[in-house]
Every structure is written in C-alpha cells, then in structure tokens.
Protein backbone atom coordinates (compact mmCIF):
# COMPACT_ATOMS: atom_id res chain seq x y z
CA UNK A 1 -11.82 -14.61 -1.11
CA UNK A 2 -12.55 -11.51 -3.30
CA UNK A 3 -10.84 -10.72 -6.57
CA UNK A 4 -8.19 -8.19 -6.71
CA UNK A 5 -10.40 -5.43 -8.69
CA UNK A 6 -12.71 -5.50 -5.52
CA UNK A 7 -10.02 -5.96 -2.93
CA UNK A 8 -8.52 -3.16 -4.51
CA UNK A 9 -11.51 -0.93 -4.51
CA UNK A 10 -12.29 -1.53 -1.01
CA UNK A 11 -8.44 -0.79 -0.11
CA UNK A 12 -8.66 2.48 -1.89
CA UNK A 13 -12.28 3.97 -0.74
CA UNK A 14 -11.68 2.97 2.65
CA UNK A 15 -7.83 4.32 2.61
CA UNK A 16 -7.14 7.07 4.95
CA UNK A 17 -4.25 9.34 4.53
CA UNK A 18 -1.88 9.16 7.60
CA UNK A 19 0.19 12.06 8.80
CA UNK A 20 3.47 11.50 6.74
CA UNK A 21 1.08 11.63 3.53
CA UNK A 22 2.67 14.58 1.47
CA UNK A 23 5.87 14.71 3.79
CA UNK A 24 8.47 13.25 1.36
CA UNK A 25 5.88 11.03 -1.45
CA UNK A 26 7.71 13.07 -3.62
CA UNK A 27 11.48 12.83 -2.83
CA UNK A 28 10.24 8.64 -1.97
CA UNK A 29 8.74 8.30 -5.08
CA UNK A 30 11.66 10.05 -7.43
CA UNK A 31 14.29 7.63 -5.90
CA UNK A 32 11.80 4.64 -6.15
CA UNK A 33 10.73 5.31 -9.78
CA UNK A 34 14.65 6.22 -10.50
CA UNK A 35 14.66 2.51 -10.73
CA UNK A 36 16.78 2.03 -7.49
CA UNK A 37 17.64 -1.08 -6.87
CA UNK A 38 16.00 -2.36 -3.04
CA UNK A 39 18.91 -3.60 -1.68
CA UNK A 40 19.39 -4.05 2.33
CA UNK A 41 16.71 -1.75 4.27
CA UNK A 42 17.57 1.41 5.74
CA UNK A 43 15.42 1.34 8.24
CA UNK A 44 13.66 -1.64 9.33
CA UNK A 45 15.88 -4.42 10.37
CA UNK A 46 15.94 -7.04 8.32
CA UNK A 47 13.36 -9.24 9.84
CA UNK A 48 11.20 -6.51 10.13
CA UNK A 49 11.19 -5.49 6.14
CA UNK A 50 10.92 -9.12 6.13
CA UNK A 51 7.19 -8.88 7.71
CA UNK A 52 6.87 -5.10 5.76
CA UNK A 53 7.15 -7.41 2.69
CA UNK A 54 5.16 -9.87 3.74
CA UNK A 55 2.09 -7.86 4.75
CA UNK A 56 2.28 -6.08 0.90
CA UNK A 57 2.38 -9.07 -0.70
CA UNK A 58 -0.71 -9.75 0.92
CA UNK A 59 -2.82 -6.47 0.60
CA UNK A 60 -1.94 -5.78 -2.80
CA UNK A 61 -0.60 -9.51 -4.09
CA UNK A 62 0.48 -9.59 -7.98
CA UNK A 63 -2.36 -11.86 -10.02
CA UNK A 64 -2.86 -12.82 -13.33
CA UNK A 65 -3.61 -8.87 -14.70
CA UNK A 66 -0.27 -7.70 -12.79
CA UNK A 67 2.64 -7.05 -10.41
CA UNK A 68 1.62 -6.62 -6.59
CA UNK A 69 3.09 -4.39 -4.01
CA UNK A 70 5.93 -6.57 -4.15
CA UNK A 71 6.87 -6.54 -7.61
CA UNK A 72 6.18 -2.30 -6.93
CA UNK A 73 9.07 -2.38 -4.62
CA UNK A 74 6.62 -0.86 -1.80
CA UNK A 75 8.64 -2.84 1.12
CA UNK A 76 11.29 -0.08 -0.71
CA UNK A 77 9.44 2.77 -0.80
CA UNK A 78 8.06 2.43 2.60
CA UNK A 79 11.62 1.80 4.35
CA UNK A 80 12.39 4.93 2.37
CA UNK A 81 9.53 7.14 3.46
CA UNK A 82 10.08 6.12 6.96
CA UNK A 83 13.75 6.80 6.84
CA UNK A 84 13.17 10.08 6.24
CA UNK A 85 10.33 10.74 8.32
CA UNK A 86 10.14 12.09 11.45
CA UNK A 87 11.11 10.47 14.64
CA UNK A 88 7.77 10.29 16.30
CA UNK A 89 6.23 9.03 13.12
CA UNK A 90 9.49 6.19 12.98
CA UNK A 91 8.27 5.06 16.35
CA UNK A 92 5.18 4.53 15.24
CA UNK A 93 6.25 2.53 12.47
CA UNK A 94 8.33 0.22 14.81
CA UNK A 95 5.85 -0.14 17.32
CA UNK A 96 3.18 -1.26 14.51
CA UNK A 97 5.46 -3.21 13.05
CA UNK A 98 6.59 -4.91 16.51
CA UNK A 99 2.26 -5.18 17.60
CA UNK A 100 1.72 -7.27 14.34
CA UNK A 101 5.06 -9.61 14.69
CA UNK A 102 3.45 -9.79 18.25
CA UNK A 103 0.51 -11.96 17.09
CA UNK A 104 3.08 -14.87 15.70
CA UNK A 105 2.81 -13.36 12.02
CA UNK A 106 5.84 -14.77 10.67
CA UNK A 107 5.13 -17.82 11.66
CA UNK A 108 1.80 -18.14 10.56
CA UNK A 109 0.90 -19.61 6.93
CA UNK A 110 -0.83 -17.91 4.48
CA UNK A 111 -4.30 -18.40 5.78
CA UNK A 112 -3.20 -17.67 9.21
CA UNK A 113 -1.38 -13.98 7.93
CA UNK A 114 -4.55 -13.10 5.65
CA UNK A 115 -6.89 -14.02 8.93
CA UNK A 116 -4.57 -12.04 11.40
CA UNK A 117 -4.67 -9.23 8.80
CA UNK A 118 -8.52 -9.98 8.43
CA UNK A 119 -9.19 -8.82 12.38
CA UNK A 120 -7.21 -6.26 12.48
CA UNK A 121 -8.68 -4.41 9.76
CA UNK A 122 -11.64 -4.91 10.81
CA UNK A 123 -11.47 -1.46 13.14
CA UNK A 124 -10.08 -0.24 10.35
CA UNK A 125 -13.06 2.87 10.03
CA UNK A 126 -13.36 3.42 13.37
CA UNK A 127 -9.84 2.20 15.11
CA UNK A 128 -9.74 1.19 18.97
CA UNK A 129 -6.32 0.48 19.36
CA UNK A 130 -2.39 1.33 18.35
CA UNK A 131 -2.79 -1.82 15.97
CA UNK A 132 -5.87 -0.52 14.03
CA UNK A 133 -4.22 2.91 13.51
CA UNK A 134 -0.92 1.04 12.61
CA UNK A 135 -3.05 -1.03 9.98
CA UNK A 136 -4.87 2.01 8.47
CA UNK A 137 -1.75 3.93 8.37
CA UNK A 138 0.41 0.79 6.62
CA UNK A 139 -2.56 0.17 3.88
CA UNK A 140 -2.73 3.59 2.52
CA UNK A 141 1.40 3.63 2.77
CA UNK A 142 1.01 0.32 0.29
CA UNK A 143 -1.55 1.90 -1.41
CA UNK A 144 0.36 5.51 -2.14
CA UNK A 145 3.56 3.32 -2.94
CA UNK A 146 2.10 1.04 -5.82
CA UNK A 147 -0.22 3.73 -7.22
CA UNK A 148 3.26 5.94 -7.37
CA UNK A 149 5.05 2.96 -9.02
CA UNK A 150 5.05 1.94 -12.61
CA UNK A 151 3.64 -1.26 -12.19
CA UNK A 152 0.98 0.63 -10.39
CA UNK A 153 0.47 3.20 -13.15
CA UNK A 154 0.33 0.69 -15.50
CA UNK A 155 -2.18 -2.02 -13.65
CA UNK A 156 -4.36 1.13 -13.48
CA UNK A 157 -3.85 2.28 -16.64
CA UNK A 158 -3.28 5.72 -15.89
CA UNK A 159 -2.54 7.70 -19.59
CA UNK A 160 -1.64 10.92 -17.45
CA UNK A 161 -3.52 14.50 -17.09
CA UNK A 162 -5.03 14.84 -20.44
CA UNK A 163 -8.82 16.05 -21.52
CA UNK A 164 -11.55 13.72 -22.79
CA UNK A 165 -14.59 14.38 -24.71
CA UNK A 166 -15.84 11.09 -23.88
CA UNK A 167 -16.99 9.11 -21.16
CA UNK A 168 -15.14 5.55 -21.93
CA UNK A 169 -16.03 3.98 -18.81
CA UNK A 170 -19.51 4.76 -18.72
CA UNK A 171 -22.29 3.46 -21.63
CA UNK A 172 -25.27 5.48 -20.98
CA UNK A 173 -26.52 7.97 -24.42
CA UNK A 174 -26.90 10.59 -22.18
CA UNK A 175 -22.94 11.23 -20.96
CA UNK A 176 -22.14 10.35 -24.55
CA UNK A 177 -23.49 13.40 -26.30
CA UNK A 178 -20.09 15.29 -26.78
CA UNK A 179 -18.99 12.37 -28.67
C-alpha cells in the first residue's frame, strides 16, 4: 500500500475537474468552513452518504500527520454541493453512487472496498464507462472538499497568498541566490 504523501500526489496530478467545479465551491465551502455541524444529509439518503463516507475515508483516510476526508467533513460538503447543483449533474451523482453500491460495496471489508475502488480507478485517465467518469468526478469532489477545509489547509500547510524570496522546498545554490 502507498503512503498518504504519494497517494495524495497521485490523487491530485491525476484529478480532473468535473463540470460542477466552480458552480457553488464557493457558497459549499463558506457553509462548510462556517463550522456547520453535518447533521442528517440533504441529499443522499442515508445509506447512500453512508457509502459517500465510506469511499472518503478511503481516498483520503486520516493517518498519523492528520485528519482525512472524514474528519474534513467532505461526505458534508459533497451532499452540499450536490444539493445545490443542477439536476442533470444530481442524477449523475445518484447513478454513480447506485453503480458502486452495485458491486456489493457496503458489504465488502476493507480490503474488498480499497480493491473495488482499485479497478475502478484504474480507467480513471482514459474512462470507458458511467463508473469511471463517476470515480474521476467523486475523487476530485474529495479532493476540492479537503483542500477547501481546514484540516486540509492545515495538512498542507498552506500560509496563504504571500511572496517569498526563497525557495524552501528546493536545496539547490542556484534557486537560492535571492536569499
């Protein structure tokens, strides 16, 4: 299994932004970083959240250097987004949602849900079907809600828009000389 660093990196390069990208991230991400409290979804059922949480927990699960998805409140954000997205793009959202509780997800264990998750992704660059589409669409959703989040912010250590005259990540003399 890969650490979360590179699972993360991989998430992100190979993230795509979907169609609702932009629509309401900013709205979503006010009332999520308001600190409302994820009660009952708004949208989803409640056994279908139940799966939305369970496939964040497993593409961006909290470790030893931080909160996952979970502890984000993605499930949250993404009821939220597609609540107040449009219908076409809703119906997409149930029928993904209704292709991946098709393979037996829920009832899988762990190993089974990260394998499931494991061959549908891997279309993921070039996707065949609904369900690769679905999965490209639900990682960057995950991906857009925990960067947005604080515990996101923070397990990236994002300081905000501000100048540098160094290069902190990088040790080579030459990108150093406006030290």
């Amino acid at each position: 299994m890969i650490d979360r660093r590179e699972a993360f990196r991989v998430l992100t390069a190979a993230a795509v932004a979907g169609p609702i990208a932009g629509q309401v991230t900013a709205q979503v991400t006010a009332e999520v970083t308001a600190h409302v409290k994820p009660g009952k979804p708004r949208f989803f059922s409640e056994d279908e959240y139940k799966l939305v949480q369970q496939l964040c927990a497993i593409i961006i699960p909290a470790d030893d250097e931080g909160g996952g998805a979970l502890e984000a409140g993605v499930p949250w954000y993404i009821d939220t987004i597609v609540l107040h997205a449009e219908p076409s793009v809703q119906a997409t959202w149930k029928h993904g949602v209704q292709q991946i509780e098709a393979t037996g997800f829920t009832g899988l264990t762990e190993a089974g849900k990260t394998s499931t998750l494991e061959k549908i992704a891997a279309n993921e660059l070039a996707p065949v079907a609904d369900v690769d589409r679905f999965f490209v669409r639900l990682k960057t959703t995950i991906i857009d809600g925990f960067c947005a989040s604080r515990t996101g912010i923070d397990y990236l250590g994002y300081k905000g828009n501000a100048g540098s005259l160094t290069f902190p990540g990088c040790t080579h003399p030459e990108h150093q000389k406006y030290t």
